[in-house]
Structures are given as C-alpha cells and as structure tokens.
Protein backbone atom coordinates (compact mmCIF):
# COMPACT_ATOMS: atom_id res chain seq x y z
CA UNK A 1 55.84 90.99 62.98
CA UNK A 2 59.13 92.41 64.64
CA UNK A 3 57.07 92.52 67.59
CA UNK A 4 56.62 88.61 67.39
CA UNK A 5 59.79 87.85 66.48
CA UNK A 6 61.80 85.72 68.64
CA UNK A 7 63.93 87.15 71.48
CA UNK A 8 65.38 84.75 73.47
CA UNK A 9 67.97 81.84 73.26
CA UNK A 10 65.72 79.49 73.72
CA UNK A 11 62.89 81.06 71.72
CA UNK A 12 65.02 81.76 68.42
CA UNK A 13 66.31 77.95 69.15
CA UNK A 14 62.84 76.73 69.06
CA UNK A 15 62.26 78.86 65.77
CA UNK A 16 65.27 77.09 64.36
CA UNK A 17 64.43 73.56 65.16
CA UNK A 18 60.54 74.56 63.64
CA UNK A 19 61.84 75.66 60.87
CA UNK A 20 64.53 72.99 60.28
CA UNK A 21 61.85 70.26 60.75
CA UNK A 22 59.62 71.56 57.56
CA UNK A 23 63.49 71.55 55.37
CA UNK A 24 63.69 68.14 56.47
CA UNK A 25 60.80 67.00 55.72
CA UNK A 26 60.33 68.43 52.41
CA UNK A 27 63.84 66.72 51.51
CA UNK A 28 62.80 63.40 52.96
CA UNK A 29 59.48 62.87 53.24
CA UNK A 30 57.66 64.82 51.25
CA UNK A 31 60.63 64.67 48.76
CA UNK A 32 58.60 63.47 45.70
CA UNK A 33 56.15 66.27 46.01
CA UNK A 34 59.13 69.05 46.81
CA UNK A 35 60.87 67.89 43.63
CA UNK A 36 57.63 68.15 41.58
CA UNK A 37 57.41 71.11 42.42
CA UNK A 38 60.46 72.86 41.59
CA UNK A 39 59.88 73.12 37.95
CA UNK A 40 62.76 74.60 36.07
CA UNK A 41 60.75 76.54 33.69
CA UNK A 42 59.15 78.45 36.51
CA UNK A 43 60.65 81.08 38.15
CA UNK A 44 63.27 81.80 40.31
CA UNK A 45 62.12 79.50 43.29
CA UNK A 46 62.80 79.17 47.51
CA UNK A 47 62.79 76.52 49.77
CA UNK A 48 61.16 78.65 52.75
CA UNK A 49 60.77 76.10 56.81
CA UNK A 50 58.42 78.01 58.37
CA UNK A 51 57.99 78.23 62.27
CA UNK A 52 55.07 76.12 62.03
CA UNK A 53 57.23 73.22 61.25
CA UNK A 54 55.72 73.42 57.66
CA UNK A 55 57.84 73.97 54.35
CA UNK A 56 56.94 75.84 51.19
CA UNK A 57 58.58 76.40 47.80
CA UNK A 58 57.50 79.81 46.59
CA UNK A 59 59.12 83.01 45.09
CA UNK A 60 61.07 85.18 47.01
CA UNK A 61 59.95 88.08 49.04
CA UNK A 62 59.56 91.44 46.83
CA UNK A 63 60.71 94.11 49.68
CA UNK A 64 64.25 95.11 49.71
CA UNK A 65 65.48 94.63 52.12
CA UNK A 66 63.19 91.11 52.81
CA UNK A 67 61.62 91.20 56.58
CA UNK A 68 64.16 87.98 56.86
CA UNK A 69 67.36 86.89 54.76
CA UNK A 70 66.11 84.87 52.24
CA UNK A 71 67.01 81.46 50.96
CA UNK A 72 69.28 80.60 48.10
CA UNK A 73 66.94 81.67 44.95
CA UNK A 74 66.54 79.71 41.60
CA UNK A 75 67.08 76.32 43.48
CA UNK A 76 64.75 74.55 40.71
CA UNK A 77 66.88 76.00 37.38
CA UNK A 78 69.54 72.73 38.55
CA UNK A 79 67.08 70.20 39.39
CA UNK A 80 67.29 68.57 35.78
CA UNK A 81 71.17 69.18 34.81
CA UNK A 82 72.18 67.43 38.29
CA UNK A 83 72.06 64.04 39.70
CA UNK A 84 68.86 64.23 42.07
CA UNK A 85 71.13 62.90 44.62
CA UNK A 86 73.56 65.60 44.26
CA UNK A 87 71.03 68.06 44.09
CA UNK A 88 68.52 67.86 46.74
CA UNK A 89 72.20 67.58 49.27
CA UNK A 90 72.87 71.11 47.83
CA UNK A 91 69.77 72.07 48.52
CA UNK A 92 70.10 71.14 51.77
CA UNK A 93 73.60 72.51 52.63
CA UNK A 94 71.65 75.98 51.68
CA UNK A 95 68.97 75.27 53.69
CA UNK A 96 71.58 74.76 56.42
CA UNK A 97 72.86 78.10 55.75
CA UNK A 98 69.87 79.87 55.20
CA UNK A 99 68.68 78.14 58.70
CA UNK A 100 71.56 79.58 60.67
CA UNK A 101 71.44 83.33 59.04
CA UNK A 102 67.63 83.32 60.25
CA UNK A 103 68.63 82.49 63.60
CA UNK A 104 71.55 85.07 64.15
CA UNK A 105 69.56 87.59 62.29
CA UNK A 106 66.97 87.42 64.91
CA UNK A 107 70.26 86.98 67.63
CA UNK A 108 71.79 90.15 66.38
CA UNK A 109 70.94 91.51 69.93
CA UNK A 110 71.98 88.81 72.00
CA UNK A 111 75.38 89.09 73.87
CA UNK A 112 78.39 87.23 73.18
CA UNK A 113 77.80 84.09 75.57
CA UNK A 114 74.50 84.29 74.75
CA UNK A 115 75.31 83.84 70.57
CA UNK A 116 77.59 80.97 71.80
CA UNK A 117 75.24 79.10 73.46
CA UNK A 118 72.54 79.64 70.54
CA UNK A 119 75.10 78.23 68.43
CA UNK A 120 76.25 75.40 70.67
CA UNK A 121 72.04 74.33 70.96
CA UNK A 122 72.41 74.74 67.04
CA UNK A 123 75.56 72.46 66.69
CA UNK A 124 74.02 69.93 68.87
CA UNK A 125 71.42 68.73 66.45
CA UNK A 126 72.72 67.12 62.74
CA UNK A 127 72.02 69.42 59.44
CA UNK A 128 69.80 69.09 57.04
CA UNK A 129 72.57 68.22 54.96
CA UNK A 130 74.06 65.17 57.27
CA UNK A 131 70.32 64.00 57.39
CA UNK A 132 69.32 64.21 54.02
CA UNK A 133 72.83 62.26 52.67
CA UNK A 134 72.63 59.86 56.19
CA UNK A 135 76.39 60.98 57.40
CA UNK A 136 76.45 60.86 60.75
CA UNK A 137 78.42 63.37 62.24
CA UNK A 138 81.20 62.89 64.04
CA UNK A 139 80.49 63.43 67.89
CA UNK A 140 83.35 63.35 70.89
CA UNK A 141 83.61 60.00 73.08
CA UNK A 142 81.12 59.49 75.68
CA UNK A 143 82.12 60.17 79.19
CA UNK A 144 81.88 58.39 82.03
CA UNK A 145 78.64 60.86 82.91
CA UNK A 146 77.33 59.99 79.91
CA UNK A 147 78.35 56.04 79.89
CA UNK A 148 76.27 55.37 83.54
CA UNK A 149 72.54 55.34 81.86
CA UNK A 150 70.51 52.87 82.74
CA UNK A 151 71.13 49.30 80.66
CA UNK A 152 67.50 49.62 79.85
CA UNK A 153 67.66 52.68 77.97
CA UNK A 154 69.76 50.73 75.43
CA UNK A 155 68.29 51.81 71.90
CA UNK A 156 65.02 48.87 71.46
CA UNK A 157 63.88 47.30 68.43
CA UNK A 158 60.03 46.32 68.09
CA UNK A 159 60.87 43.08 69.74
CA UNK A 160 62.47 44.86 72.34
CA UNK A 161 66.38 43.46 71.76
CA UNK A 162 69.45 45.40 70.14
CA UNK A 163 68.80 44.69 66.30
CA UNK A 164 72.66 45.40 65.65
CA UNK A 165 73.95 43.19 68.00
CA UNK A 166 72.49 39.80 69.14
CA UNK A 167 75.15 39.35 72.00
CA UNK A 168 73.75 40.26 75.67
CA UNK A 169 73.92 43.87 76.67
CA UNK A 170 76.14 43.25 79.29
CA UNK A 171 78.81 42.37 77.24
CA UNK A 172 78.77 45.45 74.66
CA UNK A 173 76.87 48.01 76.87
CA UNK A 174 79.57 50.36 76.10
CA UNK A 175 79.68 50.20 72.09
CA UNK A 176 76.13 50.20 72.43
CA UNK A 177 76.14 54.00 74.28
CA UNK A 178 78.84 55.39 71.43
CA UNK A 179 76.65 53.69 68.73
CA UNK A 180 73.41 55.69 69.96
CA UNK A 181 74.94 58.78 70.30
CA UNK A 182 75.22 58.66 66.42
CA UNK A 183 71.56 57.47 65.91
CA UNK A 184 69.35 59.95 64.77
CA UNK A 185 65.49 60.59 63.74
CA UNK A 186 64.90 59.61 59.79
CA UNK A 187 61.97 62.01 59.97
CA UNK A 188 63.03 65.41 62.52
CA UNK A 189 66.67 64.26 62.35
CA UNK A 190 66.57 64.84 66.48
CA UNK A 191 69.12 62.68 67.89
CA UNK A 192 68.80 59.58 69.98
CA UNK A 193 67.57 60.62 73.65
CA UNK A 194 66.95 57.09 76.02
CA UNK A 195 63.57 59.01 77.70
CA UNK A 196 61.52 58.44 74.12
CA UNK A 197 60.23 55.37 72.09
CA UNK A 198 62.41 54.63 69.59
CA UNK A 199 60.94 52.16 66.60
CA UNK A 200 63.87 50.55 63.47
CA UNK A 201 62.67 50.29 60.26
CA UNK A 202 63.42 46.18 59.19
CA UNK A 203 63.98 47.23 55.93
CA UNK A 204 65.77 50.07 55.97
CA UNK A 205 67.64 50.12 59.46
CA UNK A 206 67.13 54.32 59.77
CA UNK A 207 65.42 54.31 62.86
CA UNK A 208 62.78 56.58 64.59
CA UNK A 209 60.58 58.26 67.32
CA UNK A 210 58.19 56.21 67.47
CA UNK A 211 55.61 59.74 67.41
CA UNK A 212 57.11 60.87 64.34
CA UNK A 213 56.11 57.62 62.42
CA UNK A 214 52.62 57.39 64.61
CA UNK A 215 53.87 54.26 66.31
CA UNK A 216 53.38 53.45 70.19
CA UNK A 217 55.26 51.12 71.99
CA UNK A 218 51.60 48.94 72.60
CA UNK A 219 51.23 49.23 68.67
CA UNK A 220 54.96 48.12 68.05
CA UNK A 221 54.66 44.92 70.05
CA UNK A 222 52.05 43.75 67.76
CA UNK A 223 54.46 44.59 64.51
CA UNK A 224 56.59 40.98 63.37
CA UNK A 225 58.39 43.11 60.46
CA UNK A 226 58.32 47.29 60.72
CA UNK A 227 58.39 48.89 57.04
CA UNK A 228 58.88 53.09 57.82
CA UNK A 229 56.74 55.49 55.88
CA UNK A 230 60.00 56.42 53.33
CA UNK A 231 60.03 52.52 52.47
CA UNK A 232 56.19 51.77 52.47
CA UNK A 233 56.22 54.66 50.36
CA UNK A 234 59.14 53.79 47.58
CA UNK A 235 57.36 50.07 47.80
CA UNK A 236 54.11 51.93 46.16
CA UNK A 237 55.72 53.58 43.14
C-alpha cells in the first residue's frame, strides 16, 4: 500500500477531494441510510471516505499504529442523546479533521511551499461541515480579473434566466459574480465554476452540477419545475 500511496500535491489533493466526496455524501445524500446505520448499541463506530469517492461506517483499524490516522471513534454512542442536526455537523467537523490529517500524513515529505499549496488547494473548496449546515464561507471580494467573465457565464436556471434576480444582467452583473462565488454543489460541495452546467432546485434553491444530479442541459430545458434528489427524496417519506 505505501507504495500506492499518494506522492504528489496534486495526487494527495485528488485523494482528498475523493475522499471528501464519499463524507459528503453520506451526510447528505445518503444521510438516512448513514444514520441507520450508526446504531448506538454497536460498537465503537468510523465514518471512513475512501479514495473511491465511496463512504463506509465500520470499526476501526486493529494495527497500532493504523496504516492511516483514523477517524474520530464511537461517533454512533451520541446519535440518540443529540439533536440530529447537531450531530451529524459534529460529525462532519471530524470528518473535516480527520480529512486534513490524511492528507498531511501522506504530505509529511513534501517541502514547505509545497504543504502550503496542498493546503491552499484544500482551503479552496468548503468543508464538510459548511456543506452539511449550508454556511457559506466567507470568501475575499472579486477582483477585477475575476469580475471580466463573460455575461453568459452568469449562474442559469432551467429556463435559462437568474432565478434570484429578475432584473437584466446588465444592471446587477456585478452582485451576480460575488453571489456565485458563494454558490456551491448540494451534492460534491465543489464550488461554482462558469465552464459547467449548473441546474437550481425550485424547491429548495441549493443548486447543482447538473452531472451530479444526472441532469443535461437538453434534459433541463424540458423541466417546467426542478425538484433535486434531497427534496424528491424527503417528498417520499
């Protein structure tokens, strides 16, 4: 396995993002089924991401020391004397940590500039925590760089117009740019990036890549009212 393991900036970022895809998932998702199965009167139990982009709630590794750190243990003795609310965001802010030991433990051998920019990629994408409660970090001002994009990148509804605001672009093309650079993914939490299909849930307003929800932009035009997979789902229960 050490063999395998990744080396690189980019290839321990790409473990990172894997793995932080399954956490959010199984805290958003697949919630229902990641509750279920974190029976308190099992044993002590982990919330593992795996590289695969898959997630897993099993019992911790028996090797001291484990071949990786390990996640926080006995996450399911809380889930009844909690809020569910309250508890699946501590989950998550220990699935943030756990995320970010797996990554330097694997960066122990990079340099200096090389850990900062690991951790810069890192910082660039929300936790699992800001994704799982819906707080939207708080990110700097555009620039003018980042202001000059192309009107038509502005972030589309099915119909094609700016749901939040029915005014013309023209007139609030700027709020428009800070208001996207807040908008992220209700499924992989990746942030808003103008080069992929974005699709907004009518009932829910979270919005999403229009691959992660199976939607194309020829299927979209056909949709009068979009109802995400988290909603369509709540509405079956």
């Amino acid at each position: 396995m050490a063999s395998s393991s990744p080396r690189t900036v980019e290839e321990i970022f790409k473990d990172y993002s894997a793995r932080r895809s399954g956490l959010v998932r199984a805290l958003t998702y697949d919630v229902d089924d990641f509750y279920s199965q974190c029976d308190p009167d099992k044993e002590n139990l982990c919330l593992y991401g795996h590289p695969n982009e898959a997630w897993e709630v099993a019992l911790p590794a028996e090797e001291v020391p484990p071949e990786l750190p390990e996640p926080a243990l006995g996450i399911n003795f809380a889930r009844d004397g909690m809020n569910r609310k309250d508890w699946l965001s501590l989950v998550a802010v220990h699935s943030d940590c756990w995320l970010l030991s797996v990554s330097f433990y694997f960066g122990a051998r990079l340099n200096r500039n090389e850990r900062k920019r690991l951790f810069s990629m890192i910082n660039d994408l929300p936790t699992v925590f800001e994704v799982v409660t819906g707080r939207k970090p708080i990110k700097d001002k555009p620039t003018v760089e980042s202001g000059s994009k192309s009107r038509n990148s502005t972030k589309r509804s099915i119909d094609g117009q700016p749901r939040s605001n029915p005014k013309l672009v023209d007139e609030n093309y700027e709020e428009d740019e800070e208001e996207q650079g807040d908008t992220f993914c209700g499924i992989c939490g990746g942030g808003y990036n103008s080069d992929e299909f974005w699709i907004g849930c009518d009932n829910c307003e979270q919005w999403y890549h229009g691959k992660c929800v199976k939607i194309t932009p020829a299927k979209a035009e056909l949709i009068k009212f979009y109802k995400c997979p988290l909603c369509t789902k709540k509405a079956r229960q």
